[in-house]
Protein backbone atom coordinates (compact mmCIF):
# COMPACT_ATOMS: atom_id res chain seq x y z
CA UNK A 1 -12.41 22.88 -44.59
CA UNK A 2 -15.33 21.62 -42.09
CA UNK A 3 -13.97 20.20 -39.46
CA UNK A 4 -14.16 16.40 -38.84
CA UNK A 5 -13.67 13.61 -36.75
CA UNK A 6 -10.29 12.67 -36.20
CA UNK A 7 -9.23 16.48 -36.30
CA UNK A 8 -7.43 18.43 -33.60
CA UNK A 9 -9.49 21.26 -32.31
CA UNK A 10 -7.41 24.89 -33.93
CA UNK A 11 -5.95 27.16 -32.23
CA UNK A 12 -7.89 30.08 -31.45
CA UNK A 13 -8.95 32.38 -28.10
CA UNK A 14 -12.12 32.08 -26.41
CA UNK A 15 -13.67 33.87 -23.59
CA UNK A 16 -14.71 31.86 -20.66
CA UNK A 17 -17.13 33.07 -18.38
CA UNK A 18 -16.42 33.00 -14.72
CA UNK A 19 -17.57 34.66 -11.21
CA UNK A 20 -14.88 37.00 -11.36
CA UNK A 21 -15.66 38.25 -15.18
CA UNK A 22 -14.77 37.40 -18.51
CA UNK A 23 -11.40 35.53 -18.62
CA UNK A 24 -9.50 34.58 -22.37
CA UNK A 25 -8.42 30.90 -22.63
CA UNK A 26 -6.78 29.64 -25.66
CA UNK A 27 -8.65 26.27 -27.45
CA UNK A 28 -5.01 24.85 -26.55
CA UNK A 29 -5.23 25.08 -23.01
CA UNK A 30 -8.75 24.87 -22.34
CA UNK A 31 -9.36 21.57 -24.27
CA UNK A 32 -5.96 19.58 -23.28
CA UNK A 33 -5.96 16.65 -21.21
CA UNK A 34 -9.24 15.72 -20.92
CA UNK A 35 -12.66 14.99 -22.34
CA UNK A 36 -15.06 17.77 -23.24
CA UNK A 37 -19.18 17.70 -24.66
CA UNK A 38 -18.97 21.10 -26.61
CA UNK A 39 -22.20 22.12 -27.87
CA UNK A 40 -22.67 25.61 -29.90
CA UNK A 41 -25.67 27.50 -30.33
CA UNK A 42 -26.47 30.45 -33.22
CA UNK A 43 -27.32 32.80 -30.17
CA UNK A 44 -27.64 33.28 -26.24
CA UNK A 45 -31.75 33.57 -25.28
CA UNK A 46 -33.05 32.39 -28.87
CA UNK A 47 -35.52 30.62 -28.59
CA UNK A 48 -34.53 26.93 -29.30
CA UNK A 49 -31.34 27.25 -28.03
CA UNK A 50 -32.73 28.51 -24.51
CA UNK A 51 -35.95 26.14 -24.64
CA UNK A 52 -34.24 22.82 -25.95
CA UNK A 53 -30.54 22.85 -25.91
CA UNK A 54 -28.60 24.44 -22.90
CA UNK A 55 -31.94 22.96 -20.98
CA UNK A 56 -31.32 19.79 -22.02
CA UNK A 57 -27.17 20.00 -21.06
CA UNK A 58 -28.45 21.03 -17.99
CA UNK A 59 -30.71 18.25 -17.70
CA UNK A 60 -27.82 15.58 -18.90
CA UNK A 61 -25.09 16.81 -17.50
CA UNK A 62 -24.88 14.04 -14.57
CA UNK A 63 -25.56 11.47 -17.25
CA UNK A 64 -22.27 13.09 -19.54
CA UNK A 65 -20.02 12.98 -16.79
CA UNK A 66 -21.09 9.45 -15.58
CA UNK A 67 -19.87 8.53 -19.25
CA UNK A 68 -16.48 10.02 -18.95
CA UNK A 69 -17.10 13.79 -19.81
CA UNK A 70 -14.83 15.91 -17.15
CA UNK A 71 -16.11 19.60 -18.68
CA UNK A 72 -19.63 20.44 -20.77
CA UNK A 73 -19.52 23.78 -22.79
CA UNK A 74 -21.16 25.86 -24.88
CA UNK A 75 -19.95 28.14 -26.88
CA UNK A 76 -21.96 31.19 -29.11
CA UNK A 77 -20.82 34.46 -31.19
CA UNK A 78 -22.26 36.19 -28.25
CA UNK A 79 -19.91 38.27 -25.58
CA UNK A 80 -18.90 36.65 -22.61
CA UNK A 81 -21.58 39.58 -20.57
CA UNK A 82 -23.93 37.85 -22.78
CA UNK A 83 -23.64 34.04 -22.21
CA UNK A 84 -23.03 35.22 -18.34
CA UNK A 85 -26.81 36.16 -18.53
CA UNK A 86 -27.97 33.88 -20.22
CA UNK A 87 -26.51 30.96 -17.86
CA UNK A 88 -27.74 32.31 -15.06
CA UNK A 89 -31.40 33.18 -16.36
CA UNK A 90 -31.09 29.60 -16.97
CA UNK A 91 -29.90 28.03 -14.20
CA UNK A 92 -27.07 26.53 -16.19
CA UNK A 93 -24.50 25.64 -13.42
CA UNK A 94 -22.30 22.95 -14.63
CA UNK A 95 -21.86 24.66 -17.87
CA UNK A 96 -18.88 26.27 -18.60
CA UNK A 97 -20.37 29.26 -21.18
CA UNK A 98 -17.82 29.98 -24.00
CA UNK A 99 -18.10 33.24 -25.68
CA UNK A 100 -16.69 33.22 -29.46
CA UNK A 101 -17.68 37.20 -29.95
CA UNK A 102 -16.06 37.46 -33.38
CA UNK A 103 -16.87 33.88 -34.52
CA UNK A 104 -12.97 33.33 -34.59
CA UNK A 105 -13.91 29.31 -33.09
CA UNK A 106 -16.91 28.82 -35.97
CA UNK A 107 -14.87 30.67 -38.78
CA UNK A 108 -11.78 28.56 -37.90
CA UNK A 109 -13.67 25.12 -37.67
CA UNK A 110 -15.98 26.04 -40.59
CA UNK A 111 -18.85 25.64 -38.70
CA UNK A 112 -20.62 29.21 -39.45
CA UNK A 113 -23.92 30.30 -40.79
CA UNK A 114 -25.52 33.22 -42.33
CA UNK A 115 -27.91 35.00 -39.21
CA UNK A 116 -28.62 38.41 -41.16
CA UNK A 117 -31.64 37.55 -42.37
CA UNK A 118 -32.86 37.58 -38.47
CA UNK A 119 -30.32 40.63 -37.62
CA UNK A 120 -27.87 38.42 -36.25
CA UNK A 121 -24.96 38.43 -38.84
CA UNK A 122 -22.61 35.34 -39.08
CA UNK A 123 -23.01 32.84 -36.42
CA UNK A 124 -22.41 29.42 -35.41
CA UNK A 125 -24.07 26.40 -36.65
CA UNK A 126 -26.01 24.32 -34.45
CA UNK A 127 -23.91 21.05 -33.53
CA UNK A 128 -22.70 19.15 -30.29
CA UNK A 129 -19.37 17.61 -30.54
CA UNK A 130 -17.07 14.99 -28.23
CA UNK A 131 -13.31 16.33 -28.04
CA UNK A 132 -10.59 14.11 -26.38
CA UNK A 133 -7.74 15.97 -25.80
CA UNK A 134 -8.22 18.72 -28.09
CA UNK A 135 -8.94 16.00 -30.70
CA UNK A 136 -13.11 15.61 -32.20
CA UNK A 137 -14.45 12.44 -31.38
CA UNK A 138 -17.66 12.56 -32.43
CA UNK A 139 -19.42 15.70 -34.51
CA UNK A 140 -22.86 16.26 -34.41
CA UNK A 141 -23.71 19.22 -36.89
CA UNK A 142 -27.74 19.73 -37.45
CA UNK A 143 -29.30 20.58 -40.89
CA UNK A 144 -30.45 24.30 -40.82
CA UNK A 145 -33.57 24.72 -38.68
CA UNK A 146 -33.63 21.81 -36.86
CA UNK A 147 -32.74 20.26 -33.32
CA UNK A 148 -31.93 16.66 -33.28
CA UNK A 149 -28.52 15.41 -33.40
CA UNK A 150 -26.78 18.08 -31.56
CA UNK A 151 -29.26 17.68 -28.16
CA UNK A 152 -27.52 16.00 -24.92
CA UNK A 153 -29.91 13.22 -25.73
CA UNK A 154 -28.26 12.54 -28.80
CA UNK A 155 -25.08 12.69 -27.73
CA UNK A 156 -25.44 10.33 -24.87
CA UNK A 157 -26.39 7.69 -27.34
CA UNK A 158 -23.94 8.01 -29.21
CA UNK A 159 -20.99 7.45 -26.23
């Protein structure tokens, strides 16, 4: 079942990219005790999600925290070498880059979509979401092929 608002975050492992390499953090851990903007892309240097949305987290990220965000994130079925690229081609400091490389995080939230038509295999869905505690507050998933209601922009509006 999709999750929703209202629903705690499940337990799964992530990979969290840091200066010193890849390190594995559980959903548990990572999300507990305090406010998080997670927003989840189908893939590291596609194009809308490196033109539109980790740009515009960048961009917002001031504007997040000033609303009571402590962490932003974004997390992709990419490997943690991946989204370690692809934040720093993009300047993304502030952004803590979440690598889901078997889609364990999408599969378990129900939150996937079907990439092999583009070579990419199963993959996240598009969305930007407000967790409290390890708890969703606010779930923005986008129709396929589009970029609205999971941009920063949105989001802000919606705190």
């Amino acid at each position: 079942m999709t999750i929703s608002v209202g629903d705690k975050l499940p337990s799964v492992k992530l990979v969290k990219v840091t200066a010193d390499g890849p390190d594995t953090v559980s959903t548990d851990d990572f999300f507990s005790g305090r406010t998080v903007a997670l927003f989840a892309v189908p893939g590291a240097f596609t194009p809308t999600c490196s033109a539109k949305h980790l740009p515009g987290f960048v961009e917002k990220n001031d504007d997040l925290k000033a609303k009571g965000v402590d962490e932003i994130a974004c997390v992709s079925v990419n490997d943690a070498f991946v989204m370690g690229a692809w934040a720093k081609s993009a300047d993304a400091d502030g952004i803590t880059m979440l690598a889901d490389g078997n889609g364990d995080f999408a599969k378990a939230i129900d939150l996937t979509m079907d990439g092999s038509g583009f070579g990419m295999g199963t993959r996240s869905q598009r969305y930007s979401m407000i967790v409290e505690d390890g708890v969703v507050k606010q779930l923005n998933v986008e129709a396929p092929g589009e970029f609205k209601v999971s941009s920063a922009e949105h989001l802000l509006t919606e705190m």
